[in-house]
Protein backbone atom coordinates (compact mmCIF):
# COMPACT_ATOMS: atom_id res chain seq x y z
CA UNK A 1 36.26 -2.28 9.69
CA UNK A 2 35.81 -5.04 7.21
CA UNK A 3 35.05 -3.95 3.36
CA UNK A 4 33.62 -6.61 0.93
CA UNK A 5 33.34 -5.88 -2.28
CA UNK A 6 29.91 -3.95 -2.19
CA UNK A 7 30.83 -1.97 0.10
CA UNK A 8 33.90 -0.83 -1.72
CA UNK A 9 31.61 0.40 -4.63
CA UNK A 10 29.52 2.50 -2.58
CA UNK A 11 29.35 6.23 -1.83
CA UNK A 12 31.22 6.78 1.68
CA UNK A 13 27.70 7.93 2.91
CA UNK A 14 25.98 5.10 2.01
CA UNK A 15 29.40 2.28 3.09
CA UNK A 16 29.18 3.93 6.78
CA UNK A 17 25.70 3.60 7.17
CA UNK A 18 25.72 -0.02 5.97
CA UNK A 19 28.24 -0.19 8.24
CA UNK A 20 26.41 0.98 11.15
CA UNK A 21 23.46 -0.81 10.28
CA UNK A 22 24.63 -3.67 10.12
CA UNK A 23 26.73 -4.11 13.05
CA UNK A 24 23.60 -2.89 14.64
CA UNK A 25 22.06 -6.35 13.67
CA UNK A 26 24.80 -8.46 14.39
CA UNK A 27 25.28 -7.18 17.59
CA UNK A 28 20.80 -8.09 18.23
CA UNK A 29 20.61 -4.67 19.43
CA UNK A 30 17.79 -4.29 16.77
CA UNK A 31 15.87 -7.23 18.06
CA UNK A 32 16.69 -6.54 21.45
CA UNK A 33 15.62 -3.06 21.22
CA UNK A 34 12.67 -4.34 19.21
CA UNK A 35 11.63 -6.94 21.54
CA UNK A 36 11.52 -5.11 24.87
CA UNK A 37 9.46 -1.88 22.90
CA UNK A 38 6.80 -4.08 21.83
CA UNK A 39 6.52 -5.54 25.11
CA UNK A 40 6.51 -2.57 27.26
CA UNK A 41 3.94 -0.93 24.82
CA UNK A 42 1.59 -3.36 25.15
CA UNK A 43 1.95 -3.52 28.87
CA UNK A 44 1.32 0.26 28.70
CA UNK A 45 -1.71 -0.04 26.44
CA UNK A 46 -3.01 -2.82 28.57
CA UNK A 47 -2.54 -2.03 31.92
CA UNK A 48 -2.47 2.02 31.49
CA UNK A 49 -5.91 2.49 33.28
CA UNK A 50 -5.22 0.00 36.13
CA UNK A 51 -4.77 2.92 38.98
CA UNK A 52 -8.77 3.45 37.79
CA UNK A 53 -9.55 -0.26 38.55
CA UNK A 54 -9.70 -1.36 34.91
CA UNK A 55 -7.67 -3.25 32.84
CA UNK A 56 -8.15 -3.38 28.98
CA UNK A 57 -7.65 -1.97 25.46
CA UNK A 58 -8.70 2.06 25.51
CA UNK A 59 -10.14 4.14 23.28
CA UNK A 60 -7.27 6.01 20.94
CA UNK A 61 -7.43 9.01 22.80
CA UNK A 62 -6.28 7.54 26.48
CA UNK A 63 -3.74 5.03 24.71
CA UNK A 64 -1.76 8.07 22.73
CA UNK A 65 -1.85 9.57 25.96
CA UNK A 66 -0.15 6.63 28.07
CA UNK A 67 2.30 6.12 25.23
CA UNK A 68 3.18 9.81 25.41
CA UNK A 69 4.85 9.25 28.64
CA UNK A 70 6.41 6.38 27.84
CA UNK A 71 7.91 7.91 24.92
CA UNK A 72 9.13 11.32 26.01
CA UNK A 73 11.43 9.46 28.67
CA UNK A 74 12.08 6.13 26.81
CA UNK A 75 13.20 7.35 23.60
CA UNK A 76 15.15 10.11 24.41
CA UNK A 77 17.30 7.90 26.55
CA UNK A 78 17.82 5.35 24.00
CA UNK A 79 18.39 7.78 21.09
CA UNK A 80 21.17 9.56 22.98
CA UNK A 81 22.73 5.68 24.47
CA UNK A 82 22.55 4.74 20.50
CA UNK A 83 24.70 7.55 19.31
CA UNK A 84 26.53 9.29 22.27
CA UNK A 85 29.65 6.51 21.96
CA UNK A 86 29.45 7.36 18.13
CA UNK A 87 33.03 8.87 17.81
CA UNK A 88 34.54 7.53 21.04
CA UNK A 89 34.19 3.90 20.20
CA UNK A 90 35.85 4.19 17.16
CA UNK A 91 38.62 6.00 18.71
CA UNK A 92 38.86 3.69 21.60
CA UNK A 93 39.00 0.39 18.58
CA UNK A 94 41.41 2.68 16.83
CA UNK A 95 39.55 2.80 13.58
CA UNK A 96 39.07 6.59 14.03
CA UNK A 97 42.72 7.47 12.41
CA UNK A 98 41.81 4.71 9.69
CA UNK A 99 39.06 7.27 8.59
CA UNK A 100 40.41 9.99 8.91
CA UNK A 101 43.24 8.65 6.70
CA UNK A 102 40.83 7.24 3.90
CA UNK A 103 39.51 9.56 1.19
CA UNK A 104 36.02 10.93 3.28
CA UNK A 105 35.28 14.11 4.44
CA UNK A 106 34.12 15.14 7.64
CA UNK A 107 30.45 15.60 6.62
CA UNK A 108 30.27 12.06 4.91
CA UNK A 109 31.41 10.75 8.05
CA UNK A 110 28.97 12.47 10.33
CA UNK A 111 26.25 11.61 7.71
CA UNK A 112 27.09 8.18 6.83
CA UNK A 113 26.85 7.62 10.66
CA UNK A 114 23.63 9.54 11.50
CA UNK A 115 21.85 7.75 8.36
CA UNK A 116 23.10 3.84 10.24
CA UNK A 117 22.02 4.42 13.51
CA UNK A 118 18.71 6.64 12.79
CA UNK A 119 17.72 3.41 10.19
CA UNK A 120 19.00 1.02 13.44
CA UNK A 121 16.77 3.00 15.88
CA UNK A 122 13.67 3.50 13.40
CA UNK A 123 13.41 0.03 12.50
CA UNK A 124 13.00 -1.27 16.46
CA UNK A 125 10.70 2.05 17.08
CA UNK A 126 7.88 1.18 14.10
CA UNK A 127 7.97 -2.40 15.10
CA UNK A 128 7.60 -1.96 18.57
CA UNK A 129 4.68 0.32 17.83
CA UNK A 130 2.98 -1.48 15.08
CA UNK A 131 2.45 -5.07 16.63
CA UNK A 132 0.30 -3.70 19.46
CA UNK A 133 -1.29 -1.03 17.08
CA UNK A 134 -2.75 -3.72 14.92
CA UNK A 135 -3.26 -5.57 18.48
CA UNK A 136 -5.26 -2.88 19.59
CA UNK A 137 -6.80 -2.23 16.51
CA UNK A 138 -8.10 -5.65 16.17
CA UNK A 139 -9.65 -5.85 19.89
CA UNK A 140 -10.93 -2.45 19.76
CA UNK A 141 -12.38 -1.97 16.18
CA UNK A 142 -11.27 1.58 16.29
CA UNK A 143 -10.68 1.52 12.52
CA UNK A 144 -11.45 5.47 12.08
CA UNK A 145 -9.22 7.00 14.39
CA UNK A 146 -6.37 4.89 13.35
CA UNK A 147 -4.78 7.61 11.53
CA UNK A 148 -4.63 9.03 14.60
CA UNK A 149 -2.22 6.12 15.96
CA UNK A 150 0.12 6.12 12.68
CA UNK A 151 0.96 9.93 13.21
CA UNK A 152 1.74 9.21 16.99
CA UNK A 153 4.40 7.11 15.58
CA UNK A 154 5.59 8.95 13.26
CA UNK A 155 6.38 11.79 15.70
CA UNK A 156 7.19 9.81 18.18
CA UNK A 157 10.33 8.38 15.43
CA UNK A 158 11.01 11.80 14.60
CA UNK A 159 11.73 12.85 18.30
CA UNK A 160 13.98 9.94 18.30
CA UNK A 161 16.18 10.99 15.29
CA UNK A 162 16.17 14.84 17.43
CA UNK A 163 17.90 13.14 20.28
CA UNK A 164 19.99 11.09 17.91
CA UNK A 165 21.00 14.55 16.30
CA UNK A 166 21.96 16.25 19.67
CA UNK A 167 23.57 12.66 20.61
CA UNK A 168 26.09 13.48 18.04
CA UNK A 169 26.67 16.99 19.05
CA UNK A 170 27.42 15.38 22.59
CA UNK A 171 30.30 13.33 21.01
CA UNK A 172 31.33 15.34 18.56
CA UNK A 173 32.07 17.60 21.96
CA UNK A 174 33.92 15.75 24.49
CA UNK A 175 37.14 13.72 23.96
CA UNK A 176 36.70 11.54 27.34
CA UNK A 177 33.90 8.90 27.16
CA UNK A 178 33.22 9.25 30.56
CA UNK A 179 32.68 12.96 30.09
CA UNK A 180 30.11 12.09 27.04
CA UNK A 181 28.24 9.61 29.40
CA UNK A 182 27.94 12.29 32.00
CA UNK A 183 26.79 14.93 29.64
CA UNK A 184 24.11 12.59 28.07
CA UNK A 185 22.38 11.60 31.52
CA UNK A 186 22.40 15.48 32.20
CA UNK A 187 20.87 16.34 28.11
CA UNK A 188 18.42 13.76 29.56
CA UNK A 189 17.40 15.07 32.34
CA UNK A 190 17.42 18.53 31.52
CA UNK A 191 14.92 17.92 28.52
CA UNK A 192 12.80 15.09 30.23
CA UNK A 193 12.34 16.96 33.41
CA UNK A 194 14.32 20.07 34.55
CA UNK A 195 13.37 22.21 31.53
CA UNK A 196 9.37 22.02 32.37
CA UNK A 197 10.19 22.49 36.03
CA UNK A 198 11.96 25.81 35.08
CA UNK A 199 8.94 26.72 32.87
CA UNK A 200 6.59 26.20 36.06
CA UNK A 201 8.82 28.43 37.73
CA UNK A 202 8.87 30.80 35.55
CA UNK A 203 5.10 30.87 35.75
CA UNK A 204 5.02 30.92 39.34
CA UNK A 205 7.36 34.04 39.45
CA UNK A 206 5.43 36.04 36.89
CA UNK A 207 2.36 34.95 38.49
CA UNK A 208 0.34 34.01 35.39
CA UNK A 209 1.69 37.16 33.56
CA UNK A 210 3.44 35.45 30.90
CA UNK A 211 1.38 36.09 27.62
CA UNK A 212 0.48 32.63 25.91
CA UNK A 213 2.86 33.24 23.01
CA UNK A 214 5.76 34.11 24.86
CA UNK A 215 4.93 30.98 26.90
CA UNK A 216 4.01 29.12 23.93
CA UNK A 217 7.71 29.96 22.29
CA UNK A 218 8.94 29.02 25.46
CA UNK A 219 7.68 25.65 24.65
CA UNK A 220 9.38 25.36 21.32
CA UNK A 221 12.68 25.70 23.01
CA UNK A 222 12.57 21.80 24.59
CA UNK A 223 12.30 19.26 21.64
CA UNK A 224 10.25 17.24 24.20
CA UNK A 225 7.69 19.59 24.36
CA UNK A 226 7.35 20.11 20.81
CA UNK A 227 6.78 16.32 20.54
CA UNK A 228 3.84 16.61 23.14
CA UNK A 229 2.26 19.50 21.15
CA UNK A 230 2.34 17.60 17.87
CA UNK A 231 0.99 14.93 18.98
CA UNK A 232 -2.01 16.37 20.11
CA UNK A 233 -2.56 19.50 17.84
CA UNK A 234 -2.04 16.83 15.21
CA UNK A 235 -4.36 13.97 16.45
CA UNK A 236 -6.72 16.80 17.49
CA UNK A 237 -7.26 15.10 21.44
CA UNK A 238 -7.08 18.22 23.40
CA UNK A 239 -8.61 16.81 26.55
CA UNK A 240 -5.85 14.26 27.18
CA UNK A 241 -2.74 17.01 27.08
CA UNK A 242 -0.78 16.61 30.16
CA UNK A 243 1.88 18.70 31.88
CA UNK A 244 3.36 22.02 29.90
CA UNK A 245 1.43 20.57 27.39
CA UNK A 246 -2.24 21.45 28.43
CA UNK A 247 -1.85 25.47 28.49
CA UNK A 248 -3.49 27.20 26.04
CA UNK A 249 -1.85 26.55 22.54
CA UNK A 250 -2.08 29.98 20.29
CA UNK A 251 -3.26 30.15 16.89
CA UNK A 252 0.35 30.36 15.48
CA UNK A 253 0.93 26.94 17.12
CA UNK A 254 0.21 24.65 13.81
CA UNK A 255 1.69 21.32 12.67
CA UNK A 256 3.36 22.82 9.79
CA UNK A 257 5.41 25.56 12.99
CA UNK A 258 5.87 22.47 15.25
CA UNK A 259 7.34 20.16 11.93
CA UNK A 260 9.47 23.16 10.99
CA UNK A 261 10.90 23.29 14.32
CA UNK A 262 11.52 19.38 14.83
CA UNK A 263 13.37 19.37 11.76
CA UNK A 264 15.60 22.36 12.99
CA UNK A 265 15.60 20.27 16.20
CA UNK A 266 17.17 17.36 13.71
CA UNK A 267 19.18 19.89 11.89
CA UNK A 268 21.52 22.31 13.64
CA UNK A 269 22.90 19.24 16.31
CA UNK A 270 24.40 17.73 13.74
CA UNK A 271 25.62 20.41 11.42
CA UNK A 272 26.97 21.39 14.90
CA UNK A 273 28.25 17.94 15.37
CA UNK A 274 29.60 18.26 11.96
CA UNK A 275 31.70 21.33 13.31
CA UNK A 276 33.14 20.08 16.00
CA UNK A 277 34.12 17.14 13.74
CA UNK A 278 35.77 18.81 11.42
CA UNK A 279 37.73 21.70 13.82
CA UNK A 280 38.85 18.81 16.63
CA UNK A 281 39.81 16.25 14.20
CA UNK A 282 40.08 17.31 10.71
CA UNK A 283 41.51 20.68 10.80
């Protein structure tokens, strides 16, 4: 790691996540990232009607809709790629004893990290989204539901900086980097597909029996799912919810519940992360 002299004056939180940051930028994985987002989401806003026989900019509705299933596998993915190597590059460069050495505690290191790469992965996120939202906006003159669009991306950020949390956990966890990479394609899987597989399932076995609130709690268990609810309890589109998504959603089932449980989503990874951390490395 390279100091320079304003680095040396600042807070160990705020050094590492310069540090981060920037070799985020060097390294064009910001513009990279930034790039190919911007290009698939148009592509997806674009072409996302073309089984119907139409191509063209949709109403706000069907494009949140299309975007929604880009995001819930697309972000996850890249969120848990982004941070999974977190501790095992370092340790595989050798810097890892230099830190542990140097006058920071476990939870400035953990932070200082989490704050780089969520700032790295935020940046390419809002402008991947907001090129083709003003695109869209612009050819569709859909100037009142815009709002609409901006909280879409907001959520769809915040489900980012979940998987970034739990990306964390993943390293803080295993020692071998194979053994992280393994565990990451299975988080993936398990929240992107297996966990609403098990849910149909479990509605299958009961046969419809399960109340709505014990279903809907259910729900709240898979950050993924959470992410679908918000989106569309928030933008207020019920007639595009998909999948697990489209069951009844009971009254207790607000915006304020479903941002209260993202943030524990953010939350307990990493103070778990922080844990393991501290026991494996800095006991």
């Amino acid at each position: 790691m390279a100091f320079t002299k304003e680095t040396i004056v600042m807070s160990p939180v705020k050094a590492m996540a310069y540090k981060e940051f920037s070799d985020r930028l060097k390294s064009r994985w910001v513009a990279v990232i930034t790039v190919g987002f911007t290009v698939l989401t148009v592509v997806v806003i674009y072409f996302g009607s073309a089984a119907s026989g139409v191509v063209s900019f949709r109403n706000m509705g069907a494009t949140v809709a299309s975007l929604t299933s880009l995001v819930v596998y697309f972000i996850p993915m890249l969120a848990l790629t982004l941070g999974g190597g977190v501790i095992a590059d370092e340790r595989d460069r050798h810097t890892l004893d230099l830190y542990l050495s140097s006058p920071i505690t476990a939870a400035e290191f953990i932070l200082g990290k989490y704050i780089g790469l969520a700032v790295s992965l935020a940046l390419p996120l809002l402008l991947g989204f907001s090129i083709p939202g003003l695109l869209l906006l612009f050819k569709t003159g859909f100037f009142s539901s815009f709002g609409s669009y901006i909280v879409f991306v907001v959520n769809s950020v915040a489900l980012g900086m979940v998987f970034l949390s739990i990306s964390f956990l993943t390293s803080s966890m295993f020692y071998d980097r194979g053994k992280v990479v393994g565990f990451t394609v299975l988080v993936w899987l398990f929240f992107t597909i297996v966990y609403d597989l098990g849910l149909a399932g479990v509605l299958i076995a009961t046969k419809g029996a399960l109340s709505p609130g014990t279903f809907a709690v259910m729900l709240l268990l898979n950050p993924v799912d959470v992410y679908r609810i918000l989106n569309f309890t928030t933008i207020g589109e019920y007639s595009v919810l998909m999948g697990l998504a489209s069951v009844d959603v009971p009254g207790f089932i607000r915006p304020s519940v479903l941002w209260a449980v993202t943030i524990m989503w953010i939350a307990a990874p990493l103070l778990a992360a922080y844990y393991f951390f501290k026991k494996r490395y800095m006991a």
